[in-house]
Protein backbone atom coordinates (compact mmCIF):
# COMPACT_ATOMS: atom_id res chain seq x y z
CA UNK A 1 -10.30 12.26 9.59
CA UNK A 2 -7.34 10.52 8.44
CA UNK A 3 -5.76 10.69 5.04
CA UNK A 4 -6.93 7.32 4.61
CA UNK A 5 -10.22 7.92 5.90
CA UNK A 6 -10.46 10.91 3.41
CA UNK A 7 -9.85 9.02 0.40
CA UNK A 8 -11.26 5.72 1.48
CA UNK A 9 -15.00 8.18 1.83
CA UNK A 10 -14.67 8.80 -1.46
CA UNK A 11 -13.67 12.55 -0.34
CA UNK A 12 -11.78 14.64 -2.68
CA UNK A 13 -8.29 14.79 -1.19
CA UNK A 14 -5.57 17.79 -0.78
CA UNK A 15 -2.09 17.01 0.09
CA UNK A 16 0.62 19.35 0.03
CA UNK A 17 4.44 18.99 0.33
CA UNK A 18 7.33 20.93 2.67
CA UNK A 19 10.75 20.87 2.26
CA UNK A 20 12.19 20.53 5.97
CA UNK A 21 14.85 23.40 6.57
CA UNK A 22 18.47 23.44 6.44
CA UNK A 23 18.17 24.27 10.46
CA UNK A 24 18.03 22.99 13.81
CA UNK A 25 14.79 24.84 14.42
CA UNK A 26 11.53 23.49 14.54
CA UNK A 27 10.05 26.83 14.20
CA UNK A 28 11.04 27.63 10.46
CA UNK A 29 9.51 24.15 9.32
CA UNK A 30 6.06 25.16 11.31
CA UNK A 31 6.65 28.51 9.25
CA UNK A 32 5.98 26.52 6.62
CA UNK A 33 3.76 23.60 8.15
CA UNK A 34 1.06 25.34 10.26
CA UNK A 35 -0.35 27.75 7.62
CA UNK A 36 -1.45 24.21 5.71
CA UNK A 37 -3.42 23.32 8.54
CA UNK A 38 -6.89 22.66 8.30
CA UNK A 39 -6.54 23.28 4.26
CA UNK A 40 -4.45 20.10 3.62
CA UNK A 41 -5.88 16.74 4.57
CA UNK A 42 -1.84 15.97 4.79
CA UNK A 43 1.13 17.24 4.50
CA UNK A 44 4.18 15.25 2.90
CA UNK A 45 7.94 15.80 4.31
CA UNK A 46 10.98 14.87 2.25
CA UNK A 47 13.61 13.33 2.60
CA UNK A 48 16.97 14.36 1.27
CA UNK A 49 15.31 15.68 -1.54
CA UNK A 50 17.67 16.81 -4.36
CA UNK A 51 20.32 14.61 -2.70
CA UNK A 52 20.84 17.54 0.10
CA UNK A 53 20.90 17.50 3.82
CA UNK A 54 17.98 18.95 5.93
CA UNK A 55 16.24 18.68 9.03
CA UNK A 56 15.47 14.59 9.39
CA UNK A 57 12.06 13.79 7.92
CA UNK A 58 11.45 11.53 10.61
CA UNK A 59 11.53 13.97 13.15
CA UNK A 60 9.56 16.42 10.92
CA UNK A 61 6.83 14.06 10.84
CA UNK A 62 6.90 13.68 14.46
CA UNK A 63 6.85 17.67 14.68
CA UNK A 64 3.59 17.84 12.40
CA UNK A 65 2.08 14.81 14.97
CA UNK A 66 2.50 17.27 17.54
CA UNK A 67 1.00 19.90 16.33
CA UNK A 68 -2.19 17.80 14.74
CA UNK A 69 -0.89 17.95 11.22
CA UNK A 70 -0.94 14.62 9.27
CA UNK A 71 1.58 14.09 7.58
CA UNK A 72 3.40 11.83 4.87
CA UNK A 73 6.61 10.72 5.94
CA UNK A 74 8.86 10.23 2.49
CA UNK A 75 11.34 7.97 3.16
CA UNK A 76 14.36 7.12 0.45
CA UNK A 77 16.13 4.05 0.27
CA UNK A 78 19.10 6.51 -0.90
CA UNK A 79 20.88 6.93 2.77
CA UNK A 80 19.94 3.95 4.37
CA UNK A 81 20.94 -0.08 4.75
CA UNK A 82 17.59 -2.35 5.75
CA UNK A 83 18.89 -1.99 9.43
CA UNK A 84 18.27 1.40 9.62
CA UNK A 85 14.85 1.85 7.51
CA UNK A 86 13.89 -1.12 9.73
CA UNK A 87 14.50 1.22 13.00
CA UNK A 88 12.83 4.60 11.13
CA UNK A 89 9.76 2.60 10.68
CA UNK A 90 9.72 1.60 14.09
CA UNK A 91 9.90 4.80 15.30
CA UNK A 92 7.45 6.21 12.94
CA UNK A 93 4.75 3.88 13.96
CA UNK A 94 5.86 4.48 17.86
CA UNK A 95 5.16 8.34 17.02
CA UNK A 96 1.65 8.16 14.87
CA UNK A 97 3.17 8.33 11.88
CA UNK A 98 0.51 6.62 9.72
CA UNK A 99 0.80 7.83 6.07
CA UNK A 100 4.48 6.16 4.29
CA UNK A 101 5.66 7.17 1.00
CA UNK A 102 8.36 4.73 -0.51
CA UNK A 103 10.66 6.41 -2.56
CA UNK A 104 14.06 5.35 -4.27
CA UNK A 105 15.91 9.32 -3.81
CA UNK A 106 18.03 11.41 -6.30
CA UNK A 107 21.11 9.93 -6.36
CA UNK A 108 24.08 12.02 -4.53
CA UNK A 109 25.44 13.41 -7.72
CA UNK A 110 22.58 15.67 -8.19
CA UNK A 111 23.05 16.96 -4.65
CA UNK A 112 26.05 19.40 -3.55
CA UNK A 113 27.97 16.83 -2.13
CA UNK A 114 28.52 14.17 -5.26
CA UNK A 115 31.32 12.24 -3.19
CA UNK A 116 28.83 10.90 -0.77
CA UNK A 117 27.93 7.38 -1.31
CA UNK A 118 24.42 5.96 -1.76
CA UNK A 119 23.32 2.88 -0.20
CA UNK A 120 20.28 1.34 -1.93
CA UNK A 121 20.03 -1.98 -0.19
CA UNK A 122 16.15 -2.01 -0.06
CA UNK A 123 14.17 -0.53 -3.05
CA UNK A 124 11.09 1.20 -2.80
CA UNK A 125 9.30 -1.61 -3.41
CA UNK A 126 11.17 -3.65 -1.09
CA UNK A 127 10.28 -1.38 1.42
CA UNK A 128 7.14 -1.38 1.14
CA UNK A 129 6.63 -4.91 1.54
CA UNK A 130 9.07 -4.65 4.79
CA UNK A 131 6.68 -1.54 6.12
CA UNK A 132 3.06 -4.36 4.39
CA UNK A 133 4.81 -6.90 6.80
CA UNK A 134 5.55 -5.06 10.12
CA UNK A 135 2.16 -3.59 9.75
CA UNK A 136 -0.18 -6.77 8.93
CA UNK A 137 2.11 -9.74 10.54
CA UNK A 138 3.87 -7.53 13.38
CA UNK A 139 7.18 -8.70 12.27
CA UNK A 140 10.50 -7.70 10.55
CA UNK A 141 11.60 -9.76 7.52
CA UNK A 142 13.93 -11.78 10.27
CA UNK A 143 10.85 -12.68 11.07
CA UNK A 144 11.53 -11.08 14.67
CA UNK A 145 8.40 -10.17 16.51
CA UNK A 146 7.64 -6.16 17.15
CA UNK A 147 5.56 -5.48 20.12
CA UNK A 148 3.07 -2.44 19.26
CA UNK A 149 0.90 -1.44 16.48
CA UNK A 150 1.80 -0.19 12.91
CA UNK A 151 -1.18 1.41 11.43
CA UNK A 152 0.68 2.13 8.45
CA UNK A 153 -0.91 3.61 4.95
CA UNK A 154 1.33 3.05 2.34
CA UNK A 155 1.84 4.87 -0.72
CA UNK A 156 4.19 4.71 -3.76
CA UNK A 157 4.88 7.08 -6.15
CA UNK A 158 4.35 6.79 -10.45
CA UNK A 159 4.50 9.69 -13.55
CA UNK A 160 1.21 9.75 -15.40
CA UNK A 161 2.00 9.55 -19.12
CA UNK A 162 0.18 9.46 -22.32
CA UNK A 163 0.42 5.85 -22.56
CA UNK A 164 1.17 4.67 -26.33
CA UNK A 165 -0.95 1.24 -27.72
CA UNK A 166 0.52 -1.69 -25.68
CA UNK A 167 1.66 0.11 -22.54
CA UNK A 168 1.03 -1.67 -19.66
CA UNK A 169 1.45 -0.52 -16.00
CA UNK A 170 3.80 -3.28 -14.70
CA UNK A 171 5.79 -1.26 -12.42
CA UNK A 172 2.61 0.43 -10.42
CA UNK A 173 1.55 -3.47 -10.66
CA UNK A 174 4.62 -4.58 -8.95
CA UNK A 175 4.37 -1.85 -5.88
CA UNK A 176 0.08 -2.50 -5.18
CA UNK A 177 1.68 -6.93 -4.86
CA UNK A 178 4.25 -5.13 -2.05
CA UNK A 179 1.65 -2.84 -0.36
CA UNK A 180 0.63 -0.11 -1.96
CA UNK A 181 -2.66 2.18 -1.20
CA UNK A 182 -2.20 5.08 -2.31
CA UNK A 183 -0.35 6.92 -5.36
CA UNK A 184 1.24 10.37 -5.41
CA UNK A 185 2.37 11.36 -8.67
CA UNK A 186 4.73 13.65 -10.46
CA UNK A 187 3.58 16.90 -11.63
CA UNK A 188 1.23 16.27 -14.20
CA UNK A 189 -0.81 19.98 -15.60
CA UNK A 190 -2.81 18.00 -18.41
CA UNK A 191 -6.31 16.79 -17.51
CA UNK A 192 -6.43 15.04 -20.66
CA UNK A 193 -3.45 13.07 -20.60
CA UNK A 194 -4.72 11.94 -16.82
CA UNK A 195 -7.90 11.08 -18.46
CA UNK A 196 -6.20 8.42 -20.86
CA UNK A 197 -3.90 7.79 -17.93
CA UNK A 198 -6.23 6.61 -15.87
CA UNK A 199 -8.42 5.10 -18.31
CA UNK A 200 -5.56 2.63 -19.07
CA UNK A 201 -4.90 1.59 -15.71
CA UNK A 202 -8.64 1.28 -15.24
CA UNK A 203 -8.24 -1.70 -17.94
CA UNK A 204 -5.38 -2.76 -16.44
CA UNK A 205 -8.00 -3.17 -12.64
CA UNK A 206 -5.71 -0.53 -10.72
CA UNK A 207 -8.30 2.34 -11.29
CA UNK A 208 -10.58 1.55 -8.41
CA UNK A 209 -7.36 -0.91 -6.27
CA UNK A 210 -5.40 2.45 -5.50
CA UNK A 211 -6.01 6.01 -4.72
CA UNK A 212 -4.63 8.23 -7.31
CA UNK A 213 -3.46 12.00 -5.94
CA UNK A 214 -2.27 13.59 -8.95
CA UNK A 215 0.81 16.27 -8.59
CA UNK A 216 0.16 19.55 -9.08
CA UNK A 217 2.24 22.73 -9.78
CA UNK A 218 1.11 26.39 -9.06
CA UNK A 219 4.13 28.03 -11.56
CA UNK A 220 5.35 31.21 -10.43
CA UNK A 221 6.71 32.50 -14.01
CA UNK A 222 6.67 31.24 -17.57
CA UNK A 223 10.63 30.91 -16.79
CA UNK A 224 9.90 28.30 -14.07
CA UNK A 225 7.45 26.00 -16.29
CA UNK A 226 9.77 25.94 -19.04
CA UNK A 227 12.37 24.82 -16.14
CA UNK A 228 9.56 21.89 -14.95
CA UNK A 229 8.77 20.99 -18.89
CA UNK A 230 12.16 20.78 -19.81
CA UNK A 231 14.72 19.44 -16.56
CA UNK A 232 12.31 17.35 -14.37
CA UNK A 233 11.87 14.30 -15.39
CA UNK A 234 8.28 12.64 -15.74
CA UNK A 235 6.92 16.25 -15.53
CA UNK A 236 4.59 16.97 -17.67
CA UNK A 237 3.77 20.93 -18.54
CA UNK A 238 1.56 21.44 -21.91
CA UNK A 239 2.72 24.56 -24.30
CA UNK A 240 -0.74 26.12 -23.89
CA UNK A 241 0.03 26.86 -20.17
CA UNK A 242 3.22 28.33 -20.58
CA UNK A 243 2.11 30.96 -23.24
CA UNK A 244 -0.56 31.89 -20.54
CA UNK A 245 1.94 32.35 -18.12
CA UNK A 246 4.14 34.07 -20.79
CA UNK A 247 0.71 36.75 -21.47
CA UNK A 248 0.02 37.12 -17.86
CA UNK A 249 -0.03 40.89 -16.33
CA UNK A 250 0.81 39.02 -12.79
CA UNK A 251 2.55 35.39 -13.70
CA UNK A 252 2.29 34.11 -9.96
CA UNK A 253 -1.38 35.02 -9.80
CA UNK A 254 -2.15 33.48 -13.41
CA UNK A 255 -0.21 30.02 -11.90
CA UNK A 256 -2.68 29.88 -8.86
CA UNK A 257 -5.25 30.06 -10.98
CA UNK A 258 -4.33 27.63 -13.63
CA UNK A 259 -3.56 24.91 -10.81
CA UNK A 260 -7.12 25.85 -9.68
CA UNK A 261 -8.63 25.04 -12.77
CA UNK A 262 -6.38 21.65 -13.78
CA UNK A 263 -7.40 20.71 -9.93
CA UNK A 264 -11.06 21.31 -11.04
CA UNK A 265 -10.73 19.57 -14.07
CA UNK A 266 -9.05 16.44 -12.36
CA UNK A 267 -11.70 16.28 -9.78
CA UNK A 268 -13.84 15.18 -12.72
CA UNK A 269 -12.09 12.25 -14.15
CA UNK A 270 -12.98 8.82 -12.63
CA UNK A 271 -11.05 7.43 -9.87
CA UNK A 272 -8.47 10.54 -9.83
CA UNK A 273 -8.93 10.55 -5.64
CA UNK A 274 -7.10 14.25 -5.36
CA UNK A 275 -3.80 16.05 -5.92
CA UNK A 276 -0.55 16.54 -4.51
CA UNK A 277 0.62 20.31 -4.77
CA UNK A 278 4.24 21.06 -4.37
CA UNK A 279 5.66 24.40 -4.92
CA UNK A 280 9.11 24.58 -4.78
CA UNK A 281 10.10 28.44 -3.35
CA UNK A 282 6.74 29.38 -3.27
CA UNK A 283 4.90 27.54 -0.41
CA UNK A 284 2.66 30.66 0.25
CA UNK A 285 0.65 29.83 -2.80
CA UNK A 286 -0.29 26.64 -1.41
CA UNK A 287 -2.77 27.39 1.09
CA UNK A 288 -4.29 30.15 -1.63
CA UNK A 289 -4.89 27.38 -4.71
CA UNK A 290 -6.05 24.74 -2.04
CA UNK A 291 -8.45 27.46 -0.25
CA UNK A 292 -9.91 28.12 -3.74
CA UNK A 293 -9.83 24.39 -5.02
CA UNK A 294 -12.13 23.45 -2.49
CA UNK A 295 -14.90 25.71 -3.13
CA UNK A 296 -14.90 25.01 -7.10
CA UNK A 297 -15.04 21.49 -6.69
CA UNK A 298 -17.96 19.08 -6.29
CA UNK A 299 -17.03 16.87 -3.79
């Protein structure tokens, strides 16, 4: 089954996210990739992320293709003009990419080269609609025809937050009028603050428009989720984890099983579709939480 197929069956979805290598090897990002298969109904490649060079997410994605791995190709509107995001969508559609995720990048001063210059003539959203239009009308925005087929599924990212009286989702609005299908979100280890999440955008008719994979975290040390809490932004880390990290005989152990339980608890609030697990430095814990997650959940 496809991603899309997954979540559009009502399935409970797992997607999980690499880092391409700083190498010209294929085999150190199938280090990486292949122990996800068959555990991970996708797995995302970056692009750029942190504002650093690696091995081309395009040609990652084509690498996963190969090897039966679906993945989600991210692709930033940091490091490229419209001609060029034009071309990368044509060649992930010529190469099965299916599964887009629209994203705007760090910008280059968070990266180790802060002299490089970003580009940012599309924005995410503008992307998507250029990706929503090559797809559905088999054109670019010239309105040049593209022989082929795009089967594109297109997703866009958003930070669940514990929305105050008034809040209204009109960014997440904006990106479902260009295209969007799917959500992955920030990391986000509060089931309750999903719960009033989602119950907001639920009055706001996106809870049952888009399909909601929630980001998930499984913390290595009580170090590292003070780190999340504190530096990345939209993250969102309650105290009550971190002091059970900061208790914990084995810390990496104790942050499996945490992410096992928030996934469990997610899997119960309506129209939550799944979760997104990145762990930065510790991809081996990946396949662990998600081989767990499964069996403790109920669909």
């Amino acid at each position: 089954m496809t991603l899309q197929d997954t979540l559009e069956a009502g399935r409970f979805a797992f997607t999980a996210e690499v880092t391409p290598p700083v190498s010209a090897s294929r085999d150190e990002l199938l280090d990486k990739a292949l122990p996800l298969k068959g555990l991970a109904d996708a797995v995302n490649v970056t692009d750029g992320a942190g504002a650093r060079a690696h091995l081309s997410a395009l040609t990652s994605a084509m690498i996963l293709v190969e090897q039966g791995i679906e993945p989600v190709l991210q692709l930033t509107t940091r490091d490229r003009n419209r001609i060029a995001l034009q071309s990368d969508l044509l060649g992930a559609a010529a190469c099965g990419v299916r599964n887009l995720l629209m994203l705007r990048g760090d910008d280059p001063s968070a990266g180790d080269q802060p002299d490089a210059k970003a580009v940012f003539d599309l924005d995410p959203r503008q992307l998507m609609e250029t990706a929503r239009r090559l797809r559905d009308a088999g054109e670019l925005p010239t309105s040049r025809k593209v022989t082929g087929r795009a089967s594109f599924y297109l997703g866009a990212a958003d930070n669940p937050i514990d929305p105050p009286p008034g809040w209204a989702p009109a960014g997440l609005e904006a990106k479902v009028k260009a295209g969007a299908q799917f959500v992955q979100t920030q990391f986000c280890m509060d089931a309750d603050v999903v719960r009033r999440y989602m119950a907001r955008l639920d009055q706001h008719g996106l809870g049952g428009t888009l399909k909601f994979l929630i980001g998930v975290v499984p913390l290595r040390s009580a170090k590292s989720a003070r780190w999340i809490k504190e530096k990345l932004y939209g993250a969102v880390i309650p105290d009550a984890l971190i002091a059970r990290m900061e208790t914990a005989i084995d810390p990496a152990a104790e942050g499996r099983a945490i992410c096992v339980d928030v996934i469990r608890a997610l899997s119960e609030i309506p129209h939550v579709a799944g979760v997104h697990i990145m762990a930065p430095g510790n991809d081996a814990a990946v396949p662990l939480v998600i081989a767990a997650a499964r069996q403790s959940i109920k669909r």
